[in-house]
N, C-alpha and C. Protein backbone atom coordinates (compact mmCIF):
# COMPACT_ATOMS: atom_id res chain seq x y z
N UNK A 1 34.54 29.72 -13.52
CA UNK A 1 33.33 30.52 -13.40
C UNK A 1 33.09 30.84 -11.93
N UNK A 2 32.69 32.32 -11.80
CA UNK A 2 32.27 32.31 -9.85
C UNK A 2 31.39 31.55 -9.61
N UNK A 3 30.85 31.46 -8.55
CA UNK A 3 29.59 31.18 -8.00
C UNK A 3 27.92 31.55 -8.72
N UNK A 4 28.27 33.41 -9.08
CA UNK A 4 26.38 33.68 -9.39
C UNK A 4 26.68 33.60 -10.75
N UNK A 5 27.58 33.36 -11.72
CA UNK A 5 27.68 32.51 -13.26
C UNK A 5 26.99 31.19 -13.46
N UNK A 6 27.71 30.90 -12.49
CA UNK A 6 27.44 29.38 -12.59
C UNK A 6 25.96 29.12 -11.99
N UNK A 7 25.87 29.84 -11.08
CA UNK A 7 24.14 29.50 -10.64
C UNK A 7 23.00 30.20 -11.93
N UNK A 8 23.44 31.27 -12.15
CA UNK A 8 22.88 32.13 -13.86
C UNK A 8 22.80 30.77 -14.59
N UNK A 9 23.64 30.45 -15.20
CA UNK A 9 23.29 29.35 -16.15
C UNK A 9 22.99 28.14 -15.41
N UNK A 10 23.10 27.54 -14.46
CA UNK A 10 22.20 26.51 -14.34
C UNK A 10 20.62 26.73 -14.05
N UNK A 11 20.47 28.23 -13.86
CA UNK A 11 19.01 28.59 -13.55
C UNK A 11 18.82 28.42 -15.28
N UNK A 12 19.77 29.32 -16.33
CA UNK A 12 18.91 29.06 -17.32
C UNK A 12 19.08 27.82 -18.26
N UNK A 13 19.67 26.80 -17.95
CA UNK A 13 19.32 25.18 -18.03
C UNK A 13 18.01 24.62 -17.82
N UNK A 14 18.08 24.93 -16.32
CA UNK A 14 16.44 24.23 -15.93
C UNK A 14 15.29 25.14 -16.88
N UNK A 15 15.47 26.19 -17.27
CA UNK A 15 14.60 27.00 -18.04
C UNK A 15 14.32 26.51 -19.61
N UNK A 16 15.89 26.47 -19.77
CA UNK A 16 15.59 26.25 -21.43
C UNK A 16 15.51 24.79 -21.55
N UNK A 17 15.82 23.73 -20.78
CA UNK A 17 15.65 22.69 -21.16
C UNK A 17 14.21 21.88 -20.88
N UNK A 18 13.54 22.87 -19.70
CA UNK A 18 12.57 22.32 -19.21
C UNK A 18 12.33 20.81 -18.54
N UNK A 19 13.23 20.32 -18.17
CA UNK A 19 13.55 19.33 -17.75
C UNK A 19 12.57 19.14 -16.26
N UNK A 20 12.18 20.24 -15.47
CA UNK A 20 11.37 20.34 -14.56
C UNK A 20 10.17 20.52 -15.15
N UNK A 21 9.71 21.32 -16.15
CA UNK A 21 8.53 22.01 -16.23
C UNK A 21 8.78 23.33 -16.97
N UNK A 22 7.91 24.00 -17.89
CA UNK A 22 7.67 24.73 -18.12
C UNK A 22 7.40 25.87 -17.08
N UNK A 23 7.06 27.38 -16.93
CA UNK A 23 6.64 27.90 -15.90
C UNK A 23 4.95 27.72 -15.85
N UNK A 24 4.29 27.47 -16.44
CA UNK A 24 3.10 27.13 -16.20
C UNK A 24 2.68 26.14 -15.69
N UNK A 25 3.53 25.05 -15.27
CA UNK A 25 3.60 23.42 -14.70
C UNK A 25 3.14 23.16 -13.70
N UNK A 26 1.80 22.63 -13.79
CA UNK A 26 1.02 21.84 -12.55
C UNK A 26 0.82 20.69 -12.87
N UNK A 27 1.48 19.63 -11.87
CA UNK A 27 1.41 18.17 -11.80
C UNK A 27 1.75 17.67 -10.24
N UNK A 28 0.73 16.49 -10.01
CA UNK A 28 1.13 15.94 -8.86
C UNK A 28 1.91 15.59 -8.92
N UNK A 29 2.80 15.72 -7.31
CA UNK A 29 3.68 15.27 -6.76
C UNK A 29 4.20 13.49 -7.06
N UNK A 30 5.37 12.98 -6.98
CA UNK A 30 5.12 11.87 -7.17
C UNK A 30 5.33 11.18 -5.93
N UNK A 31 5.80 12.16 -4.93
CA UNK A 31 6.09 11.89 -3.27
C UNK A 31 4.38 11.90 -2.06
N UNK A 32 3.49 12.16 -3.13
CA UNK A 32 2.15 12.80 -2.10
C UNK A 32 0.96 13.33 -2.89
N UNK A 33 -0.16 13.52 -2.04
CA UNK A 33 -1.18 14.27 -2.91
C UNK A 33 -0.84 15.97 -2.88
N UNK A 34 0.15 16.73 -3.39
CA UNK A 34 -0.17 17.88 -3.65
C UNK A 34 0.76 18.22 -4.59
N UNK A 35 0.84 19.41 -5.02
CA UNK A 35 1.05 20.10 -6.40
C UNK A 35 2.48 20.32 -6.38
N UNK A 36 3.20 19.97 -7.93
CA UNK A 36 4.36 20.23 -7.88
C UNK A 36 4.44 21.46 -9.08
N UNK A 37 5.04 22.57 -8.87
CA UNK A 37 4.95 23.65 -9.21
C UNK A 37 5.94 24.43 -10.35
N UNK A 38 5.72 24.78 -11.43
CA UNK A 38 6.62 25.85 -12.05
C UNK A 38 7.73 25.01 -13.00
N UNK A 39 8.53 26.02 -13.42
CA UNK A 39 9.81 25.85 -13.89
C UNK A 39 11.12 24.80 -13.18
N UNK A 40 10.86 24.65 -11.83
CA UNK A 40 11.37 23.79 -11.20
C UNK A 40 10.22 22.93 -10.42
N UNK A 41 9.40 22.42 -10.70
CA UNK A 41 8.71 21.38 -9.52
C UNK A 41 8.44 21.58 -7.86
N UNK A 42 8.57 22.54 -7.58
CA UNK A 42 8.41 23.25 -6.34
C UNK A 42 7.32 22.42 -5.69
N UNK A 43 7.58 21.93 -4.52
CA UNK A 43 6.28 21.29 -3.58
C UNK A 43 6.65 21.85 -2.09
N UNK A 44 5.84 21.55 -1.71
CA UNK A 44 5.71 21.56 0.20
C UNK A 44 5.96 23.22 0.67
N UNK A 45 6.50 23.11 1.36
CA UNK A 45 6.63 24.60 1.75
C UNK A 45 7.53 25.46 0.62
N UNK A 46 8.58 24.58 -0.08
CA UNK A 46 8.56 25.34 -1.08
C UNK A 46 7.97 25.91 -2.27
N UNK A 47 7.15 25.08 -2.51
CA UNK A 47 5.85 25.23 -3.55
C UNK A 47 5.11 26.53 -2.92
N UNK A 48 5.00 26.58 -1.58
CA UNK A 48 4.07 27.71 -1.07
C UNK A 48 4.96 29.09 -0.73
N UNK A 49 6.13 28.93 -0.40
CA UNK A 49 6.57 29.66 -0.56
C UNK A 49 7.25 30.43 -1.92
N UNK A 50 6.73 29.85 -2.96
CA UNK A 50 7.09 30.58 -4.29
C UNK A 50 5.33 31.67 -4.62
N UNK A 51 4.14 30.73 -4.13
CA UNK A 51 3.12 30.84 -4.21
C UNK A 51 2.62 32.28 -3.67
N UNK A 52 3.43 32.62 -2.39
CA UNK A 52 3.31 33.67 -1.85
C UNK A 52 3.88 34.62 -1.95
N UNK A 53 4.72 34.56 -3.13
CA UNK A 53 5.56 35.76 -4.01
C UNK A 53 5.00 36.27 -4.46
N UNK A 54 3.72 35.40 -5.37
CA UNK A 54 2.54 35.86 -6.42
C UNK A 54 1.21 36.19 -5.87
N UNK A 55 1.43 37.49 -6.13
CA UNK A 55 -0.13 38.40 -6.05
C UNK A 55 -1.24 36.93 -6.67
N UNK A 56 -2.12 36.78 -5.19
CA UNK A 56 -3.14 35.39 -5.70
C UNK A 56 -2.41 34.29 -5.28
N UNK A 57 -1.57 34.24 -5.40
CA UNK A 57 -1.05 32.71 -4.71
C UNK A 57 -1.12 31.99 -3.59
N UNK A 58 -1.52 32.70 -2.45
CA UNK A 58 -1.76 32.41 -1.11
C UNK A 58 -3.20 31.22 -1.15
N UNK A 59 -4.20 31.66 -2.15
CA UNK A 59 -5.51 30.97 -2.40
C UNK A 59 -5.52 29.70 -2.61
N UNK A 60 -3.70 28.96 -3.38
CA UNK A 60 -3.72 27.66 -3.70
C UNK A 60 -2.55 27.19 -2.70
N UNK A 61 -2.05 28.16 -2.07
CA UNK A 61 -0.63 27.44 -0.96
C UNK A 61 -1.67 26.01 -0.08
N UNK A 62 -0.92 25.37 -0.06
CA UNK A 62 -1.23 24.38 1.18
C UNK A 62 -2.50 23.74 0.85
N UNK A 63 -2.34 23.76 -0.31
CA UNK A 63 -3.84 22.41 -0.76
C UNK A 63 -3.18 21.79 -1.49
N UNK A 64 -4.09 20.54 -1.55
CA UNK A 64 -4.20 18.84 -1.83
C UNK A 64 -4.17 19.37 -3.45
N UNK A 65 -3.48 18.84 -3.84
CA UNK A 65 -3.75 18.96 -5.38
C UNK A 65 -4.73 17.98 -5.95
N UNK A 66 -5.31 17.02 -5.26
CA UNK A 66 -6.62 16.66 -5.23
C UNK A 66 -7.93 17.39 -5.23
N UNK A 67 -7.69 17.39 -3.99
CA UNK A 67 -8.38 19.43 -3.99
C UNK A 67 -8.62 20.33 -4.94
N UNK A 68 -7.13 20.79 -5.49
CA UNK A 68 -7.27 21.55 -6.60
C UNK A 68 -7.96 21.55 -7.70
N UNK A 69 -7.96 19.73 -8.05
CA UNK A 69 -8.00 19.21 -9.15
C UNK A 69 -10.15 19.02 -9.22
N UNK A 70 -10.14 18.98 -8.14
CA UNK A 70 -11.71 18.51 -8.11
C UNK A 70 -12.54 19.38 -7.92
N UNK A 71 -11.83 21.06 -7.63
CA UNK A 71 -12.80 22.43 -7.88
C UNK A 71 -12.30 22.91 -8.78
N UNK A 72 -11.57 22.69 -10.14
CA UNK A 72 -11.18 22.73 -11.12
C UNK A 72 -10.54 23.99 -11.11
N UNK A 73 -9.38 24.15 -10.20
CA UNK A 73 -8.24 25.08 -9.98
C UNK A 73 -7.40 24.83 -10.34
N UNK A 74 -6.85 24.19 -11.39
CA UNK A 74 -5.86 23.65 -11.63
C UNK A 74 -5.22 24.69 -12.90
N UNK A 75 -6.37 24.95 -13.83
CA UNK A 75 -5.83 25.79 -14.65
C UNK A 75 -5.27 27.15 -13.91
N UNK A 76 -6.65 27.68 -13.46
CA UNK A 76 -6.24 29.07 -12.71
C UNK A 76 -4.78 28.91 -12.18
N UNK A 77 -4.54 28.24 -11.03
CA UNK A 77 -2.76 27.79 -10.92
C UNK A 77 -2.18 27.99 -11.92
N UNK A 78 -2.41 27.23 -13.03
CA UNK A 78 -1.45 27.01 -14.23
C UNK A 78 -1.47 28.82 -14.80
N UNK A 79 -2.21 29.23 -14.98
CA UNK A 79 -2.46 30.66 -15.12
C UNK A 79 -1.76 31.34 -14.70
N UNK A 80 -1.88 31.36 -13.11
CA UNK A 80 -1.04 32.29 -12.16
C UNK A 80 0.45 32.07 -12.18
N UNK A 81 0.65 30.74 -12.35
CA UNK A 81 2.46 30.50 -12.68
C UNK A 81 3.02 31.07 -13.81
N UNK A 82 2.14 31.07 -14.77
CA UNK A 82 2.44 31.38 -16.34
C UNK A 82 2.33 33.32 -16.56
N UNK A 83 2.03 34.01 -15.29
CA UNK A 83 1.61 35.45 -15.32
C UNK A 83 2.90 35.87 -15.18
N UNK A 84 3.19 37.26 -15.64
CA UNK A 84 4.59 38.07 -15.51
C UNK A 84 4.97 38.07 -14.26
N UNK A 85 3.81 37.97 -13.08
CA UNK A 85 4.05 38.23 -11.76
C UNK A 85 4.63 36.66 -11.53
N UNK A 86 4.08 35.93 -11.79
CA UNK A 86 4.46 34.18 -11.69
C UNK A 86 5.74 33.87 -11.84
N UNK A 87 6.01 34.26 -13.66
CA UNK A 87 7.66 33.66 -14.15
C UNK A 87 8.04 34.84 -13.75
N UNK A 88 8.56 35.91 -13.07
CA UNK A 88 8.98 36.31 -12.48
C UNK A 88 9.37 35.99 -10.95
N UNK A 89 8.54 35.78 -10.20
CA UNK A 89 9.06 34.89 -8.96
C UNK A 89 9.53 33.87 -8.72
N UNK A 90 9.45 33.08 -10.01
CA UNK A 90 10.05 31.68 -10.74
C UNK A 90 11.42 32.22 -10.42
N UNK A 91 11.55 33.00 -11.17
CA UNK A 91 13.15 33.23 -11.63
C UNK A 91 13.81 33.42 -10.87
N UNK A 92 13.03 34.61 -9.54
CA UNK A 92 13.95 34.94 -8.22
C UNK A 92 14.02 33.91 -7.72
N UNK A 93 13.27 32.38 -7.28
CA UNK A 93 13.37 31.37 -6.53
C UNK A 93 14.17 30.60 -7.24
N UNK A 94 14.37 30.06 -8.86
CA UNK A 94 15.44 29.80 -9.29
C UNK A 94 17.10 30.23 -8.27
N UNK A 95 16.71 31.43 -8.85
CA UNK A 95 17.89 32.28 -8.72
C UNK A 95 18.33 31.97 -7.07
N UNK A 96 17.70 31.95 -6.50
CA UNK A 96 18.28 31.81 -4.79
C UNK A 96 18.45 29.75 -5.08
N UNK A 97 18.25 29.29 -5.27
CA UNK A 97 17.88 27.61 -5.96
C UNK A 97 19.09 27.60 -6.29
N UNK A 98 19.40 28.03 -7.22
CA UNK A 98 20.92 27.41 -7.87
C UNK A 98 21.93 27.88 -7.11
N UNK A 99 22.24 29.34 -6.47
CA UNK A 99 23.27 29.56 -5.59
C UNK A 99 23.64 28.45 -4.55
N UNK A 100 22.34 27.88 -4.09
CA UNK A 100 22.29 26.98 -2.85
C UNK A 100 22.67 25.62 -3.73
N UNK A 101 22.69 25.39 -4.90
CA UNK A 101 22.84 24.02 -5.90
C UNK A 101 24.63 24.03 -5.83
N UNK A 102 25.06 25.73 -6.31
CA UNK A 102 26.60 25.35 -6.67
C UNK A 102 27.11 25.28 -5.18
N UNK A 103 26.65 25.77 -4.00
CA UNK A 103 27.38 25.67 -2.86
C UNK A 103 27.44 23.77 -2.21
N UNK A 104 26.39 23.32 -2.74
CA UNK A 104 26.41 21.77 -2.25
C UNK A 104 27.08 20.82 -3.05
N UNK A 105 27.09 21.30 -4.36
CA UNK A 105 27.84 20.48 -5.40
C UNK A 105 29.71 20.88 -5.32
N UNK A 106 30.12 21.75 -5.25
CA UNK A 106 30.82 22.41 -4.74
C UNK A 106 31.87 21.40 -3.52
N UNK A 107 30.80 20.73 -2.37
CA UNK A 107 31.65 19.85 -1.74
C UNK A 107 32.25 18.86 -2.27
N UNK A 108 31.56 18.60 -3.50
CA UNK A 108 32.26 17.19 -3.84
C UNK A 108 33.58 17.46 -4.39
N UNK A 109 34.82 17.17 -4.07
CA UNK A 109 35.71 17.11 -4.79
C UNK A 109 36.39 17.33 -5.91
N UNK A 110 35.50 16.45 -6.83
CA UNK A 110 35.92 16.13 -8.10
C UNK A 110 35.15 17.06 -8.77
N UNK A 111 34.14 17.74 -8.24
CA UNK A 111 32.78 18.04 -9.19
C UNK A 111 33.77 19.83 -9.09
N UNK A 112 34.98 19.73 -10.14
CA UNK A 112 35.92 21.04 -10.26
C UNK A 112 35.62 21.75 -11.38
N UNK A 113 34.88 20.99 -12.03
CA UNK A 113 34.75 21.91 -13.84
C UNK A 113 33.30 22.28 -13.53
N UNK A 114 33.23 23.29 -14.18
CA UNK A 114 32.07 24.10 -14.86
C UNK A 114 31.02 23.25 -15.13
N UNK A 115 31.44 22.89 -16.15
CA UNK A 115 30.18 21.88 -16.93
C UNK A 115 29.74 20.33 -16.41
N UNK A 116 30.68 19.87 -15.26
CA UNK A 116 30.18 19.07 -14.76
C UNK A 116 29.53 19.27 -13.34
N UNK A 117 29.93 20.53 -12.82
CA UNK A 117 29.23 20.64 -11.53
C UNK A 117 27.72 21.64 -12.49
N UNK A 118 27.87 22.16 -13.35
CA UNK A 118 26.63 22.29 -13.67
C UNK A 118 25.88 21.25 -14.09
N UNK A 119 26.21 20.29 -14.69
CA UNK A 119 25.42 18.74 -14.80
C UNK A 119 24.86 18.52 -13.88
N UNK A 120 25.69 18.20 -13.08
CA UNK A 120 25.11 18.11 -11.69
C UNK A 120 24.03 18.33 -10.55
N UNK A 121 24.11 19.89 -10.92
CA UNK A 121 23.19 21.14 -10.12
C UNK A 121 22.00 21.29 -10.69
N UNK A 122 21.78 20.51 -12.13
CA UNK A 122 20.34 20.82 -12.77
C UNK A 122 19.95 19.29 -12.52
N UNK A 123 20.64 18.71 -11.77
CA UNK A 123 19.60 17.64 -11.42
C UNK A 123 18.85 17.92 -9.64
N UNK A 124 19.34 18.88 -9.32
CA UNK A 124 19.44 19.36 -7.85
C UNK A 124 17.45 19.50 -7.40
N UNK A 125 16.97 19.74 -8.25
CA UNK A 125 15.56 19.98 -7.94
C UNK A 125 14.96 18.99 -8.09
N UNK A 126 15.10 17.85 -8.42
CA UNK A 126 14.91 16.32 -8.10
C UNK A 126 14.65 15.90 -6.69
N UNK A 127 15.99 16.44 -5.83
CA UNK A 127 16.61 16.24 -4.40
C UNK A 127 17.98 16.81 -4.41
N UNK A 128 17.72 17.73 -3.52
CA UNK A 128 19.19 18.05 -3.38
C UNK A 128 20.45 16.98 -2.77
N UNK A 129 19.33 16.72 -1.69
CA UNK A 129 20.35 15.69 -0.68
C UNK A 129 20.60 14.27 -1.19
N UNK A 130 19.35 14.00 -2.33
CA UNK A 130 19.47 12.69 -3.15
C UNK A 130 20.75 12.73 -4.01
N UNK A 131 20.83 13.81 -5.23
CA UNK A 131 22.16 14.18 -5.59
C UNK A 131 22.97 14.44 -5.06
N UNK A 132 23.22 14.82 -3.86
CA UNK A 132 25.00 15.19 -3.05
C UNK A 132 25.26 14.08 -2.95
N UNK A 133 24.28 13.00 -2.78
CA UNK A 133 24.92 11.79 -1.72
C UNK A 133 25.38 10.88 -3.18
N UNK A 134 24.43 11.14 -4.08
CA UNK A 134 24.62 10.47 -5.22
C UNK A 134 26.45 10.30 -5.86
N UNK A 135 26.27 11.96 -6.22
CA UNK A 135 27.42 12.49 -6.70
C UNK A 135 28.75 11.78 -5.66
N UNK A 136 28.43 11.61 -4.14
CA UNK A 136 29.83 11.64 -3.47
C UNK A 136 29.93 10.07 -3.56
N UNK A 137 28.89 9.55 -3.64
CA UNK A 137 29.49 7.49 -3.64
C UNK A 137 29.78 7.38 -4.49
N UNK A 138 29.54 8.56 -5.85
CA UNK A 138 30.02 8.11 -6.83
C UNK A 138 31.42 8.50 -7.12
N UNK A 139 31.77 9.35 -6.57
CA UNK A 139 33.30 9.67 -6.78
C UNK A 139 34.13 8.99 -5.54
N UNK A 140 33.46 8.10 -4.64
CA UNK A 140 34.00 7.50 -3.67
C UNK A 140 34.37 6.27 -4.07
N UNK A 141 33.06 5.52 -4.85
CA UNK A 141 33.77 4.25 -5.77
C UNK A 141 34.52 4.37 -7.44
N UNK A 142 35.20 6.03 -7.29
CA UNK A 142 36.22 6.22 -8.13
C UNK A 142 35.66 6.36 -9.61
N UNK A 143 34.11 6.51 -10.14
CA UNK A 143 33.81 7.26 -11.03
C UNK A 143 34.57 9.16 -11.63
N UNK A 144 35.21 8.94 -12.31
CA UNK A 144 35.48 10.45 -12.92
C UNK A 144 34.76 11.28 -12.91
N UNK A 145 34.52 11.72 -12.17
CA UNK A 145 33.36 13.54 -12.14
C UNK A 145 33.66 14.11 -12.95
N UNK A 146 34.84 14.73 -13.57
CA UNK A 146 35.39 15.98 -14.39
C UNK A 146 35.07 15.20 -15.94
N UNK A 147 34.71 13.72 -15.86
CA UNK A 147 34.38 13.75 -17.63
C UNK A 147 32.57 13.56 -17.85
N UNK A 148 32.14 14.62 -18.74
CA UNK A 148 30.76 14.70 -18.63
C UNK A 148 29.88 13.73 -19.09
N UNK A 149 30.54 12.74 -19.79
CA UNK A 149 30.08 11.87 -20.29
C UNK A 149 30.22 10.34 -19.80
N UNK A 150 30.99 10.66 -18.62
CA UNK A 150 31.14 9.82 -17.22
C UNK A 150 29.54 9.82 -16.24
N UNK A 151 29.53 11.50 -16.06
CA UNK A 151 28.42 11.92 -15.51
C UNK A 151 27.11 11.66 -16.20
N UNK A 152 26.99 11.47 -17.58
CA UNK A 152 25.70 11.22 -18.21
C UNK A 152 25.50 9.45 -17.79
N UNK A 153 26.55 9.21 -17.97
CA UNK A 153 26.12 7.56 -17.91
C UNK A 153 25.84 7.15 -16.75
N UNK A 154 26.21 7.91 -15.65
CA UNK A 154 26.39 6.92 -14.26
C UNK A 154 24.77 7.83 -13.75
N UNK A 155 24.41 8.78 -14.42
CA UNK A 155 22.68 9.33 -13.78
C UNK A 155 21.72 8.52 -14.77
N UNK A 156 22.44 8.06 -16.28
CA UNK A 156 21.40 7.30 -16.89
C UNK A 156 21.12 5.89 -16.10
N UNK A 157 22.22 5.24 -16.14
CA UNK A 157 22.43 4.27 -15.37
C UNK A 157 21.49 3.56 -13.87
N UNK A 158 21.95 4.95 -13.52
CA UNK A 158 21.82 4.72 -11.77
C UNK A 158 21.23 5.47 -10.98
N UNK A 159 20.71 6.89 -11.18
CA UNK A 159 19.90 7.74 -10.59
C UNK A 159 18.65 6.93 -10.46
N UNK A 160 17.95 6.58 -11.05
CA UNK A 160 16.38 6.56 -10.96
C UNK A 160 16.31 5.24 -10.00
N UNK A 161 17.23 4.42 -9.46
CA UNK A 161 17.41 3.04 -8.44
C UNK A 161 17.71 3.78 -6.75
N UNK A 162 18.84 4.83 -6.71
CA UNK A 162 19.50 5.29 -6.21
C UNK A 162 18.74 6.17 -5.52
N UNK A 163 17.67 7.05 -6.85
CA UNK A 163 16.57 7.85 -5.68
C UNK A 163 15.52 6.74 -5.36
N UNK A 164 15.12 5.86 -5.76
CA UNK A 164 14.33 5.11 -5.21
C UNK A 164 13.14 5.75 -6.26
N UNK A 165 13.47 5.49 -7.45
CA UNK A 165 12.20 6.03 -8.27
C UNK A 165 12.38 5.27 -9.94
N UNK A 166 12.42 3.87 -9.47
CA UNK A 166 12.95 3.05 -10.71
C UNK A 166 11.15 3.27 -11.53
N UNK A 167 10.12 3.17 -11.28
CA UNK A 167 9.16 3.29 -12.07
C UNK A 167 9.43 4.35 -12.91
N UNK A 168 10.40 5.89 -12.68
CA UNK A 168 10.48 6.59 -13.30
C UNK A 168 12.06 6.39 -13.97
N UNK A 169 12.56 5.80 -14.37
CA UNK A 169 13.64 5.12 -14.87
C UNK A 169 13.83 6.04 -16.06
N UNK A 170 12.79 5.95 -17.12
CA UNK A 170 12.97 6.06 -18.46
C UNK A 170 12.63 7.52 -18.70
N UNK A 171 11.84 8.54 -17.60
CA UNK A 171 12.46 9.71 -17.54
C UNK A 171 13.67 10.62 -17.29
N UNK A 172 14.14 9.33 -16.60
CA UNK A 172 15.38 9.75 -15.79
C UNK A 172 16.39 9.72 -16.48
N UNK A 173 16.19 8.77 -17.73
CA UNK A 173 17.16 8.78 -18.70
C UNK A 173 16.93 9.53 -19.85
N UNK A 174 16.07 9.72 -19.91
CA UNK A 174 15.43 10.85 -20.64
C UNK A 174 16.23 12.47 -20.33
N UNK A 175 16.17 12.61 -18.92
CA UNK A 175 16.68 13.75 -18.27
C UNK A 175 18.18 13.42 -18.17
N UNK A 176 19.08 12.51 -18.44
CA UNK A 176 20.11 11.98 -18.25
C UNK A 176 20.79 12.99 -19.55
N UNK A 177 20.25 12.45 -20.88
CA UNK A 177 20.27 12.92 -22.11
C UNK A 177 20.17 13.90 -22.51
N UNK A 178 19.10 14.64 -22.27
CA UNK A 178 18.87 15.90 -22.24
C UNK A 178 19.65 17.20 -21.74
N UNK A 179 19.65 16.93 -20.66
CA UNK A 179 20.80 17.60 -19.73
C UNK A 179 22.45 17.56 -20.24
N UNK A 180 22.82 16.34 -20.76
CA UNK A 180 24.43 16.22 -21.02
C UNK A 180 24.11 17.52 -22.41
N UNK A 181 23.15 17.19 -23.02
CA UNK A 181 23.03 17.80 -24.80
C UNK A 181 23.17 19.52 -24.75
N UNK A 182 22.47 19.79 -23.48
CA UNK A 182 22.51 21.04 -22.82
C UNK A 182 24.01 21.61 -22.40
N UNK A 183 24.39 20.52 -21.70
CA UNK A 183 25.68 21.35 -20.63
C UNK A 183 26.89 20.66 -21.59
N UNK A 184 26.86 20.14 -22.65
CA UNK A 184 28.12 19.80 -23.45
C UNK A 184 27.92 20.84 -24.70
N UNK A 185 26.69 21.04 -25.00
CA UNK A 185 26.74 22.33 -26.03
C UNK A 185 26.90 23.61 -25.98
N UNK A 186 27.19 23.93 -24.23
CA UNK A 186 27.08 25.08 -24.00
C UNK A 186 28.06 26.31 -24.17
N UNK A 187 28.25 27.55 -24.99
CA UNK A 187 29.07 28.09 -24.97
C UNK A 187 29.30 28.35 -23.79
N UNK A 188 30.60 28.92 -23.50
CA UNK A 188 30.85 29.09 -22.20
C UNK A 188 31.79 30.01 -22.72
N UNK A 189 32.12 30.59 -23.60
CA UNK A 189 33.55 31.62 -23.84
C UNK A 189 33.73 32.52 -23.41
N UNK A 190 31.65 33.20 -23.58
CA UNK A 190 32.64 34.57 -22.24
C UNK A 190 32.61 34.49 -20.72
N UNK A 191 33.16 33.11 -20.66
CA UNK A 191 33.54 32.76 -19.08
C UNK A 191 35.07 32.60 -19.18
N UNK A 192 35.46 32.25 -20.56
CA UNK A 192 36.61 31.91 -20.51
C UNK A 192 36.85 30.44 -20.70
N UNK A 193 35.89 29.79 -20.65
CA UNK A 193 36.05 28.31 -21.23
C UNK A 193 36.17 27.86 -22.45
């Protein structure tokens, strides 16, 4: 698969599986007090910079989702993400998101097939740099990248210790599952797979 295939369908992974969020998705951060955003969880300057795509969005960039939450802006947000103008800028920030997902996954070596560097890349909005580093100790202490069901076990396993987010463990395996059910069912024929 090229490059904007492979970023196409891992954008529409994170979409259809929702594994981030719906596009209407407002929830605090689990790194801070402010808002994690959309179809992918968008925070910090990226959260605001999706914000300022959308006609109205500038009004909630760069607040406390505390803030938000206690002048009861939270829906309106949820509103404005969920507007044509919203999942539309979703999609373009996706879309620039995953190009930058297959170019980092891409270094790893092993990560040569389709369906496992897309495994991979839909965990990318988690942390990008949490997953590269993930992915490379793991093919450094000689885990198989190219079998996907290598890859499901060693993120059920070991992601949620690894990012330093064991309280969230049982999402993580949750998202472990989810994700393999996604990228092992996926046609892929008119790629040629």
């Amino acid at each position: 698969m090229t490059r904007d295939q492979l970023a196409h369908e891992i954008a529409l992974g994170l979409i259809n599986t929702h594994v981030e969020g719906g596009y209407d998705a407002v929830s605090c951060s689990t790194n801070g007090d402010y808002p994690s955003l959309g179809c992918s969880q968008w925070e910090g300057p990226r959260g605001d910079d999706l914000l300022s795509r959308i006609p109205g969005g500038d009004a909630y960039a760069g607040r406390r989702y505390s803030e938000l939450d206690n002048c009861n802006a939270l829906d309106g947000l949820s509103d404005l993400l969920a507007s044509d103008a919203g999942v539309a800028a979703q999609r373009e920030k996706l879309a620039e998101d995953c190009l930058r997902y297959v170019d980092l996954m891409q270094t790893v070596s092993t990560l040569d097939t389709s369906r496992g560097l897309m495994y991979c890349a839909m965990w990318c909005p988690t942390s990008e740099s949490t997953v590269h580093v993930f992915t490379q100790n793991r093919e450094n202490r000689g885990f198989d990248l190219r079998d996907l069901s290598v890859l499901r076990d060693v993120f059920y396993n070991e992601y949620a210790h690894a990012a330093g987010c064991d309280n969230y463990a049982e999402s993580y395996q949750n998202r472990a599952i989810t994700t393999y059910d996604y990228v092992a069912n996926l046609d892929l024929s008119q790629y040629g797979e």
